[in-house]
PDB file of N, CA and C in Angstrom:
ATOM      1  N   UNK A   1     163.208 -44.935  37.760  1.00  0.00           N
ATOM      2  CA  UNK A   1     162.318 -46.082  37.784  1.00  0.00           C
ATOM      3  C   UNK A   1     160.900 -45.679  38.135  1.00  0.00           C
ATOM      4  N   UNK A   2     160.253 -44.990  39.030  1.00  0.00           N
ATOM      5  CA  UNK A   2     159.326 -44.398  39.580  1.00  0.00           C
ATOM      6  C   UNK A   2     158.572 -43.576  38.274  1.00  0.00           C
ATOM      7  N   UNK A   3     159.447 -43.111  37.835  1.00  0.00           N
ATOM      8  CA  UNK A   3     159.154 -42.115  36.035  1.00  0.00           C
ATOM      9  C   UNK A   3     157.863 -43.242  35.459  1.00  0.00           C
ATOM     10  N   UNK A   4     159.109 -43.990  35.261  1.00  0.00           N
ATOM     11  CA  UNK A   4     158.453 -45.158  33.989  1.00  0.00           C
ATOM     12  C   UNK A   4     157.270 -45.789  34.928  1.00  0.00           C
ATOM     13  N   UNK A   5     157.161 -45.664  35.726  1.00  0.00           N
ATOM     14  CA  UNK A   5     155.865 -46.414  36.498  1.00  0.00           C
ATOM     15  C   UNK A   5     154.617 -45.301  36.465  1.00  0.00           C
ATOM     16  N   UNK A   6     155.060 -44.446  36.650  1.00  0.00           N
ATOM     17  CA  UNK A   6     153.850 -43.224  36.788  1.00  0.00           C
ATOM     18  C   UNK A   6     153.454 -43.314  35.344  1.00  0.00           C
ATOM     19  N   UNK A   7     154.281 -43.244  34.325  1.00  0.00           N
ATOM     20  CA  UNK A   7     154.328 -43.388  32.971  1.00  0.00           C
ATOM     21  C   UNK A   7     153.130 -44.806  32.511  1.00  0.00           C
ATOM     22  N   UNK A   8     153.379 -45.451  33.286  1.00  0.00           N
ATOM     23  CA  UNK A   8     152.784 -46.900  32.717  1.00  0.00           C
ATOM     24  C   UNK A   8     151.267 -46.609  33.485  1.00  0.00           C
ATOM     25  N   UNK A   9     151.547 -46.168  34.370  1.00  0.00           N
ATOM     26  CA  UNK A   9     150.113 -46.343  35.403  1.00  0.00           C
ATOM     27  C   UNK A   9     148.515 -45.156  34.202  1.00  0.00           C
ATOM     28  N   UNK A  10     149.948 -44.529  33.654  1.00  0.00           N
ATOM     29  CA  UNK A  10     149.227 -43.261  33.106  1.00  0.00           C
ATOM     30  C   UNK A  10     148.155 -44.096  31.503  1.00  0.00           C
ATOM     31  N   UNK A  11     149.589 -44.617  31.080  1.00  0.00           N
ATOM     32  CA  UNK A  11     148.971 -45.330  29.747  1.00  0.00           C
ATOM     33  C   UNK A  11     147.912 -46.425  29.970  1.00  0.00           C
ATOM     34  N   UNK A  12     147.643 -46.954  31.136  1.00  0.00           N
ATOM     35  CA  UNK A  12     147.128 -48.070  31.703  1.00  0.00           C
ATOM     36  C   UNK A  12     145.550 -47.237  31.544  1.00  0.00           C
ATOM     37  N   UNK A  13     145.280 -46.410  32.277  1.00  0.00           N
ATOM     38  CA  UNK A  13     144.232 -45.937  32.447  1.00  0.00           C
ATOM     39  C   UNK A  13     143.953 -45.175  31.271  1.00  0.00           C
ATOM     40  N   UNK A  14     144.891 -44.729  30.288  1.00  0.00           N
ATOM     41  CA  UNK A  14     143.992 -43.763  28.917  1.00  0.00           C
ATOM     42  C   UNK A  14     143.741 -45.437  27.862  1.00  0.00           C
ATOM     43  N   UNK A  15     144.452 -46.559  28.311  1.00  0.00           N
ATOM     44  CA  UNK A  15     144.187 -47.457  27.241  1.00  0.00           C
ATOM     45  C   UNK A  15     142.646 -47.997  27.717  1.00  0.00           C
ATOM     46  N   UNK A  16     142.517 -47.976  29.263  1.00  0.00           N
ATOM     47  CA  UNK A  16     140.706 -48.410  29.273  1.00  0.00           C
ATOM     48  C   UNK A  16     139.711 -47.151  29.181  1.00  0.00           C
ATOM     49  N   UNK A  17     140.287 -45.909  29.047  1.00  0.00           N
ATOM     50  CA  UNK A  17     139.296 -44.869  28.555  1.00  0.00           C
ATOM     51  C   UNK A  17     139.342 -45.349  26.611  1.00  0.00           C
ATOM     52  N   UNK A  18     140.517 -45.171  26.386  1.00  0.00           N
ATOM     53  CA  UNK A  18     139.855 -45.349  24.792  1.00  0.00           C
ATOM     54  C   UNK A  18     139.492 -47.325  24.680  1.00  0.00           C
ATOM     55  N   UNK A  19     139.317 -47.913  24.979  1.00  0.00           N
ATOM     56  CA  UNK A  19     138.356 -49.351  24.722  1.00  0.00           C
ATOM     57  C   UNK A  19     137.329 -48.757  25.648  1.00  0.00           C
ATOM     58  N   UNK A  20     136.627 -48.370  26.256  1.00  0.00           N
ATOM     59  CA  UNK A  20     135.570 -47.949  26.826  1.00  0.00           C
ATOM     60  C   UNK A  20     134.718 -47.233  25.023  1.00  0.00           C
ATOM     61  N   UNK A  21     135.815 -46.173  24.901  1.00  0.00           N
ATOM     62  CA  UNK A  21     135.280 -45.334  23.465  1.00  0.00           C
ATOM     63  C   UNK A  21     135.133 -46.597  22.734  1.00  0.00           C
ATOM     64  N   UNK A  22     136.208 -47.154  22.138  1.00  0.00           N
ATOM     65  CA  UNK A  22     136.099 -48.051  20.839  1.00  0.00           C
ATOM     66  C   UNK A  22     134.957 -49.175  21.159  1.00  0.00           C
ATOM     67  N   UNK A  23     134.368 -49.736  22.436  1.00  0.00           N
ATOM     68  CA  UNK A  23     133.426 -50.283  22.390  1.00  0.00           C
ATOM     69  C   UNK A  23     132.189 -49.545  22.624  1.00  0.00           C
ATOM     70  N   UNK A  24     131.850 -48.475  22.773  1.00  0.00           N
ATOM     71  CA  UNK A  24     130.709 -47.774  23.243  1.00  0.00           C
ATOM     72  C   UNK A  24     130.861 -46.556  22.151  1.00  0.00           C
ATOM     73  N   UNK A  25     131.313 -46.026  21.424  1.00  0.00           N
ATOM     74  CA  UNK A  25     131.430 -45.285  20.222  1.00  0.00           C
ATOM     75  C   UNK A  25     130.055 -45.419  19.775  1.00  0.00           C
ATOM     76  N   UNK A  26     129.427 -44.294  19.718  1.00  0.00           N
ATOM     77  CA  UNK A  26     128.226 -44.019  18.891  1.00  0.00           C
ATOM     78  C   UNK A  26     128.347 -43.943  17.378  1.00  0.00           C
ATOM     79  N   UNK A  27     129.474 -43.883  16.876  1.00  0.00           N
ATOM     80  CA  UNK A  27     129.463 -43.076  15.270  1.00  0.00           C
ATOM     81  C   UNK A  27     130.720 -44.290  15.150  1.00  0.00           C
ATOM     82  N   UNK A  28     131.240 -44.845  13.890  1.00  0.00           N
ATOM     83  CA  UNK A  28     131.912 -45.546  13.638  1.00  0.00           C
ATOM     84  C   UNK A  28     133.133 -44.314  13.184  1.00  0.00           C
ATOM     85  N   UNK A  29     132.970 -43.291  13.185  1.00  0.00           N
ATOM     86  CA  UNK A  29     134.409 -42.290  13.220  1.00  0.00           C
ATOM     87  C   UNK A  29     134.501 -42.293  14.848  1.00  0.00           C
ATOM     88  N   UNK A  30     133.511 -42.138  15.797  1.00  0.00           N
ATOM     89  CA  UNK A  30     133.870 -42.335  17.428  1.00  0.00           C
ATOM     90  C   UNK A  30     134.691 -43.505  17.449  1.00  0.00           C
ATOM     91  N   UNK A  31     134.618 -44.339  16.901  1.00  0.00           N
ATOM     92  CA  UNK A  31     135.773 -45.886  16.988  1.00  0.00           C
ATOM     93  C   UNK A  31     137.267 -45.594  16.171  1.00  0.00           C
ATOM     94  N   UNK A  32     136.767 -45.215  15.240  1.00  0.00           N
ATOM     95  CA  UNK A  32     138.153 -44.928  14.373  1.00  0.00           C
ATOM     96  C   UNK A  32     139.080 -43.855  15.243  1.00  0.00           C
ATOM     97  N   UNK A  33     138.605 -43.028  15.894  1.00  0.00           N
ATOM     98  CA  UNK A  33     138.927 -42.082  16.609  1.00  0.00           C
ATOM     99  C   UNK A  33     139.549 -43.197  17.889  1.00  0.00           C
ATOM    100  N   UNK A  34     139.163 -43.647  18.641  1.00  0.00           N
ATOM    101  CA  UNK A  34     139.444 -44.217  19.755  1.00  0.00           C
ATOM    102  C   UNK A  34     140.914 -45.429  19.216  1.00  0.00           C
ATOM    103  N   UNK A  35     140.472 -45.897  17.904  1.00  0.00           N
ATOM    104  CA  UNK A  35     141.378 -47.100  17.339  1.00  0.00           C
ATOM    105  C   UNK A  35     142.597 -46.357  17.337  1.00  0.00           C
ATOM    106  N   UNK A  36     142.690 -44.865  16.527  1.00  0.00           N
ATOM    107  CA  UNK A  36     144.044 -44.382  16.397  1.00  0.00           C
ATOM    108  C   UNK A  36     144.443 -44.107  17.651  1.00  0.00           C
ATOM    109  N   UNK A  37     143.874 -43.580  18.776  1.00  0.00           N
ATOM    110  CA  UNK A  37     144.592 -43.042  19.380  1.00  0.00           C
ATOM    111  C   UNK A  37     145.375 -44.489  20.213  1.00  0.00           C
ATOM    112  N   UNK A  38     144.779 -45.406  20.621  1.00  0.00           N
ATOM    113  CA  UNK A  38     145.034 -46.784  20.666  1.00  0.00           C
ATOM    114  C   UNK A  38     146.400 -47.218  20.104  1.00  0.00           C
ATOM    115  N   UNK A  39     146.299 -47.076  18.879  1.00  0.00           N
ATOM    116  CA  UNK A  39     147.663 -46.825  18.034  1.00  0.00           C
ATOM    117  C   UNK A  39     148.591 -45.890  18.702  1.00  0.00           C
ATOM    118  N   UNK A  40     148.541 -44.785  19.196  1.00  0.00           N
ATOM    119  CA  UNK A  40     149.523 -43.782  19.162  1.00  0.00           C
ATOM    120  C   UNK A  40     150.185 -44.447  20.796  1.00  0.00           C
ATOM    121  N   UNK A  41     149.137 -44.468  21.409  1.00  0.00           N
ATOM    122  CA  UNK A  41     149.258 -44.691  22.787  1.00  0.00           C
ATOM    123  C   UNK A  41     150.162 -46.165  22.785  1.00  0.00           C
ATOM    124  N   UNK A  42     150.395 -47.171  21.806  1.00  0.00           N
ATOM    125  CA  UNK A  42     150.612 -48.492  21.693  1.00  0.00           C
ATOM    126  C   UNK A  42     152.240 -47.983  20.864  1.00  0.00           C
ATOM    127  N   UNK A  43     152.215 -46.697  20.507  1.00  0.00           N
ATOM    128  CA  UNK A  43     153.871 -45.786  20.147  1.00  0.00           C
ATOM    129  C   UNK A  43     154.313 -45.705  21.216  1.00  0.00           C
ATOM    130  N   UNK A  44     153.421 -44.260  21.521  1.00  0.00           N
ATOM    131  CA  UNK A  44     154.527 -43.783  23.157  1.00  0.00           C
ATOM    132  C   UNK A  44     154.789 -44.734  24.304  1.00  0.00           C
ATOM    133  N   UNK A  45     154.376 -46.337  24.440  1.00  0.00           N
ATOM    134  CA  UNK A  45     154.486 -47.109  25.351  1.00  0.00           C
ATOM    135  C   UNK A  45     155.837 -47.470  24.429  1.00  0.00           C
ATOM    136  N   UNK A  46     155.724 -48.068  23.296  1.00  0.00           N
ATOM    137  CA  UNK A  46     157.246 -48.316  22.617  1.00  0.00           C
ATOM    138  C   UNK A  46     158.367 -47.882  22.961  1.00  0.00           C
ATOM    139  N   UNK A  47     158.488 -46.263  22.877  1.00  0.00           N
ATOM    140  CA  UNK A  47     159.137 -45.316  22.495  1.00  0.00           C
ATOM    141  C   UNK A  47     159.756 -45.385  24.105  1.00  0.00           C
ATOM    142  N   UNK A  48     158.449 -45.162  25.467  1.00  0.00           N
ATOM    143  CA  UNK A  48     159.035 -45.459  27.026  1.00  0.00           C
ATOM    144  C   UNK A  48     159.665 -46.770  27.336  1.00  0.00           C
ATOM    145  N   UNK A  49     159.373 -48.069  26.455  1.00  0.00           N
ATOM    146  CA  UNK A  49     160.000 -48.547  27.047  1.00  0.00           C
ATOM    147  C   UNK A  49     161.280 -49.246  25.931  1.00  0.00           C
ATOM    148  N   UNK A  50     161.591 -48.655  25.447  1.00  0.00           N
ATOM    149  CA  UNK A  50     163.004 -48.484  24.864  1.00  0.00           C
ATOM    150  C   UNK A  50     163.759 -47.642  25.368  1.00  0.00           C
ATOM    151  N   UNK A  51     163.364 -46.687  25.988  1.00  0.00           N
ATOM    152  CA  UNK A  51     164.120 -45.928  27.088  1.00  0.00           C
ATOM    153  C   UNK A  51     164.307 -46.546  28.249  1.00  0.00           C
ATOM    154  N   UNK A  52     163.571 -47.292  28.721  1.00  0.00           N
ATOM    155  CA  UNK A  52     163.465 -48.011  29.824  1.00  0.00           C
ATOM    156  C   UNK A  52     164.632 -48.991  29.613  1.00  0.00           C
ATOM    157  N   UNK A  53     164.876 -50.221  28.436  1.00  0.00           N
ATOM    158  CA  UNK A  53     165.243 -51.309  28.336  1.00  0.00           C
ATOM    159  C   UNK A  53     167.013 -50.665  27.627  1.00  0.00           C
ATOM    160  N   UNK A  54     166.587 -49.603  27.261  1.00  0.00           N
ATOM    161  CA  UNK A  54     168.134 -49.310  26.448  1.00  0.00           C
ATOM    162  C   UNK A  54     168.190 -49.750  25.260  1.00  0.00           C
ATOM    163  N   UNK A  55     167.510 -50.421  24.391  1.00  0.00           N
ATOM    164  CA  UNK A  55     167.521 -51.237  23.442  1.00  0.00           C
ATOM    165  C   UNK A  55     166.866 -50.143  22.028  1.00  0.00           C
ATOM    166  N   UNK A  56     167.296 -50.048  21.023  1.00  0.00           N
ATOM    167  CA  UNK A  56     166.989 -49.211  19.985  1.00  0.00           C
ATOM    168  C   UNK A  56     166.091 -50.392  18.912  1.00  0.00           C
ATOM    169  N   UNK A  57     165.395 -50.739  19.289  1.00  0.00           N
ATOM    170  CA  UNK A  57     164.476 -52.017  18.170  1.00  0.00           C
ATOM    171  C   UNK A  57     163.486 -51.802  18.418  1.00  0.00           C
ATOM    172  N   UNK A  58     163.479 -50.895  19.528  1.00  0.00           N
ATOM    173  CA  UNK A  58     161.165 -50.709  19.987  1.00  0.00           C
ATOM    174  C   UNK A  58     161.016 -49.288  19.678  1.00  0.00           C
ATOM    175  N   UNK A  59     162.473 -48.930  19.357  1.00  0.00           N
ATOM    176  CA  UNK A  59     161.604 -47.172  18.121  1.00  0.00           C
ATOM    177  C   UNK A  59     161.671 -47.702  16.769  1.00  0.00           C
ATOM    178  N   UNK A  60     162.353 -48.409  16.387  1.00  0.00           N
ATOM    179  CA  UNK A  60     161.911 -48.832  15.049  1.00  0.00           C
ATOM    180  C   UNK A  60     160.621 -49.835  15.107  1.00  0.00           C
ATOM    181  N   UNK A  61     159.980 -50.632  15.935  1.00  0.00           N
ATOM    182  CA  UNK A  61     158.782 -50.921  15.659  1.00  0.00           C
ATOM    183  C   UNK A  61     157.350 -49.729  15.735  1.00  0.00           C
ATOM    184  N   UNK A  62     157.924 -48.789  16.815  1.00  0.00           N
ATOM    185  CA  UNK A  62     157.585 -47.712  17.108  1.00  0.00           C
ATOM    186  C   UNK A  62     157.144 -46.852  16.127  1.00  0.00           C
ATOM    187  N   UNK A  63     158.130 -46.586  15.302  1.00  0.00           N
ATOM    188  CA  UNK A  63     158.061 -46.157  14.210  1.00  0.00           C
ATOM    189  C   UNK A  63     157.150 -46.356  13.094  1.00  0.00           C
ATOM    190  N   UNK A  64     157.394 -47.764  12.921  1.00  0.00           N
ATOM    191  CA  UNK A  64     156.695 -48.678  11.808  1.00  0.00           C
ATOM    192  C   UNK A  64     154.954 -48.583  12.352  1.00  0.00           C
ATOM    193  N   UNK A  65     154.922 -48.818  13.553  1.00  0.00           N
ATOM    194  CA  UNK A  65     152.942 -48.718  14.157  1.00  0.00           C
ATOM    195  C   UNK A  65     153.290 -47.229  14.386  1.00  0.00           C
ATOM    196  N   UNK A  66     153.365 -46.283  14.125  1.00  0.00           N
ATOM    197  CA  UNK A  66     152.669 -45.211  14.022  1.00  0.00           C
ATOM    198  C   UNK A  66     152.585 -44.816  12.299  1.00  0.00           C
ATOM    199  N   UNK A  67     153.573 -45.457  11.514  1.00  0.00           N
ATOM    200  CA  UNK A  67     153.178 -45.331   9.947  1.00  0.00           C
ATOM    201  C   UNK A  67     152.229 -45.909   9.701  1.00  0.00           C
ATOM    202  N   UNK A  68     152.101 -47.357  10.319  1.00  0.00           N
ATOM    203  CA  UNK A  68     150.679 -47.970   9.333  1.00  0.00           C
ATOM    204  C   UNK A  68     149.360 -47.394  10.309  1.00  0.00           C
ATOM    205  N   UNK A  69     149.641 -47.253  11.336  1.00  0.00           N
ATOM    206  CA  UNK A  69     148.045 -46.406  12.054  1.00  0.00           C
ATOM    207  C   UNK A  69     147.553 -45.251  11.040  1.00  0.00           C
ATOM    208  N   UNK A  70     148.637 -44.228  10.591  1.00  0.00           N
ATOM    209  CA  UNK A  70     148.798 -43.362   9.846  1.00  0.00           C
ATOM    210  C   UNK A  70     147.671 -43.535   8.344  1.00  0.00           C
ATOM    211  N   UNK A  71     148.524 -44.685   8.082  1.00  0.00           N
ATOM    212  CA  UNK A  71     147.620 -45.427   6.589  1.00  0.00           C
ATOM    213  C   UNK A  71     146.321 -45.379   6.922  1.00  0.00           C
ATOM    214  N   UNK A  72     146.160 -46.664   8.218  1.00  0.00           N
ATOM    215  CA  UNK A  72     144.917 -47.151   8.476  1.00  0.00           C
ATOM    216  C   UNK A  72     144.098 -45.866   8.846  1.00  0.00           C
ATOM    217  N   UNK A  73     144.159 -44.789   9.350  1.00  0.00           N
ATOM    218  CA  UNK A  73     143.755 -43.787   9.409  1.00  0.00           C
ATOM    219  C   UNK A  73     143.291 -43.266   7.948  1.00  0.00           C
ATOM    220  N   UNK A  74     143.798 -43.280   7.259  1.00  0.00           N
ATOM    221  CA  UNK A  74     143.071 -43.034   6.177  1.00  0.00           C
ATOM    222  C   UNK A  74     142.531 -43.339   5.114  1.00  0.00           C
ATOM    223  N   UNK A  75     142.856 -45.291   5.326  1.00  0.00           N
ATOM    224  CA  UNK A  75     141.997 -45.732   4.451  1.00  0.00           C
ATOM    225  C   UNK A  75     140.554 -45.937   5.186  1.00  0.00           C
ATOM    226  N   UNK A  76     140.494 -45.866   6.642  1.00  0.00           N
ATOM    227  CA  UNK A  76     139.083 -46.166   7.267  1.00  0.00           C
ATOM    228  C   UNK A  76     138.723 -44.305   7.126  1.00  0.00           C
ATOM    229  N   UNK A  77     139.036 -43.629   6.963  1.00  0.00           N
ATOM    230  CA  UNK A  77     138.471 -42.195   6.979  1.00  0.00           C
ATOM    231  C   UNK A  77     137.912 -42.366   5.245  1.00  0.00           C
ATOM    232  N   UNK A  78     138.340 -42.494   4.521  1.00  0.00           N
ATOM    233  CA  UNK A  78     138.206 -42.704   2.903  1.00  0.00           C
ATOM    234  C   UNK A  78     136.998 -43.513   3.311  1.00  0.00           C
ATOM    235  N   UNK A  79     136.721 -44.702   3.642  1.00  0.00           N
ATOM    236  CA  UNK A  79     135.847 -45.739   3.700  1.00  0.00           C
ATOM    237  C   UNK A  79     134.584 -45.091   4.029  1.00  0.00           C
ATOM    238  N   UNK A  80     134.955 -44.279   5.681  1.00  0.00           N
ATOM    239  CA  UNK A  80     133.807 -43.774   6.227  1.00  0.00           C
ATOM    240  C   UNK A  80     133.252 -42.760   5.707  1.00  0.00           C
ATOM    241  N   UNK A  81     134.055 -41.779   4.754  1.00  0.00           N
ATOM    242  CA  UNK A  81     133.801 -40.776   3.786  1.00  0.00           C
ATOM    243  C   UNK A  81     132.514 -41.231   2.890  1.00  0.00           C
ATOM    244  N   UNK A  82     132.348 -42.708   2.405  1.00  0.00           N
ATOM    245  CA  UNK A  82     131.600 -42.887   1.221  1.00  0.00           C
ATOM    246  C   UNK A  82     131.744 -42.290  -0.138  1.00  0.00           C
ATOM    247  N   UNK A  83     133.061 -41.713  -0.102  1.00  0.00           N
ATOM    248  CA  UNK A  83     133.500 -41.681  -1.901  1.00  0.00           C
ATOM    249  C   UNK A  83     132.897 -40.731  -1.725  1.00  0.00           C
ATOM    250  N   UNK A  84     133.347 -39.643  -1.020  1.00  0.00           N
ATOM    251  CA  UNK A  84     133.038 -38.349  -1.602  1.00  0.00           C
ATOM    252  C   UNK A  84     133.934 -37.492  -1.967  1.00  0.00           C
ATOM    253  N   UNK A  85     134.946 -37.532  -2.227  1.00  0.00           N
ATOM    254  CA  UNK A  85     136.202 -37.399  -2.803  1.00  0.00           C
ATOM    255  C   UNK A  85     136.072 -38.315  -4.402  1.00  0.00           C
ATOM    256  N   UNK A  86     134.666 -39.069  -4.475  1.00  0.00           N
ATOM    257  CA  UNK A  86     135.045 -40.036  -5.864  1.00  0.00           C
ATOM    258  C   UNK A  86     135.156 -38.993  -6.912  1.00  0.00           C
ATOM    259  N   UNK A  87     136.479 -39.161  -7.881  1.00  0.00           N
ATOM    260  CA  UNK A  87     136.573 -38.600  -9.166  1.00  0.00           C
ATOM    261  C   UNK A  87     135.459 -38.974 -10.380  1.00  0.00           C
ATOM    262  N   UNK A  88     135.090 -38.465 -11.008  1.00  0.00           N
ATOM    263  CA  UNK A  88     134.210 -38.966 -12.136  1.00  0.00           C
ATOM    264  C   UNK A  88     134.817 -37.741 -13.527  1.00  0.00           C
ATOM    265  N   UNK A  89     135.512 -38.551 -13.832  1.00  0.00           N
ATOM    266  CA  UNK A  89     135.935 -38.196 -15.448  1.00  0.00           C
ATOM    267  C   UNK A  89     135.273 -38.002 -16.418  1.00  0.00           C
ATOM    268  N   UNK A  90     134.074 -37.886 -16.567  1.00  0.00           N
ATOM    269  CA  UNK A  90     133.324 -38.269 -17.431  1.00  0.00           C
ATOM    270  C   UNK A  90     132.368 -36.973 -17.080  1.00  0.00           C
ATOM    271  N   UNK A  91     132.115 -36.248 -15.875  1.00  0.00           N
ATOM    272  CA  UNK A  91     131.402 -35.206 -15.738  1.00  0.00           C
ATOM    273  C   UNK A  91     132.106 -33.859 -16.326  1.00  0.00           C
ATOM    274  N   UNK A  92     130.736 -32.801 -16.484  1.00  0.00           N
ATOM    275  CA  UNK A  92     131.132 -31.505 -17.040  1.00  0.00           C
ATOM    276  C   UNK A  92     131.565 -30.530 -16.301  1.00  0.00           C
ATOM    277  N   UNK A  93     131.511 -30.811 -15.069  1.00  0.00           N
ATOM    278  CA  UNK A  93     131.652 -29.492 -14.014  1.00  0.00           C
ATOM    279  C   UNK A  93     133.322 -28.765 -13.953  1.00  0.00           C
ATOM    280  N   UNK A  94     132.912 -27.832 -14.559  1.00  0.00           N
ATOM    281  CA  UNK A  94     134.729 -27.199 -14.289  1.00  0.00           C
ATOM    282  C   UNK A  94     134.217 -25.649 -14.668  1.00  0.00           C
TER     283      UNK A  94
END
């Protein structure tokens, strides 16, 4: 019991270091950066307290928010990129 508390006390304090980042982020990748880890950190609280509760339904949500962070990770990296990865079919360069 003491585990899962040190555990919580731990996530407690990295979740107001990254909203400290995600609101004070200089660079909108400094936010995207702070958002995922937000995400990951919003897993491993899952993942502890399905260990905690005994219950196998908070690693499968667990699961599921670290796939779409995953996505969202890279459709806001694509975004923040500005299409520089854009294909153009129509150019000669090869």
């Amino acid at each position: 019991m003491s585990d899962f508390l040190i555990f919580a006390i731990f996530f407690a304090v990295l979740a107001v270091l990254n909203l400290y980042r995600l609101a004070k982020g200089p660079t909108a990748a400094d936010r995207q950066v702070a958002g995922d880890s937000a995400d990951i950190l919003v897993s491993c609280a899952l993942v502890l307290f399905s260990l905690y509760s005994g219950r196998g339904i908070y690693l499968d949500i667990a699961i599921i928010s670290a796939m779409l962070g995953i996505i969202d990770t890279m459709l806001v990296g694509r975004y923040l990129d500005r299409g520089r990865w854009h294909y153009d079919a129509d150019s000669d360069h090869r």
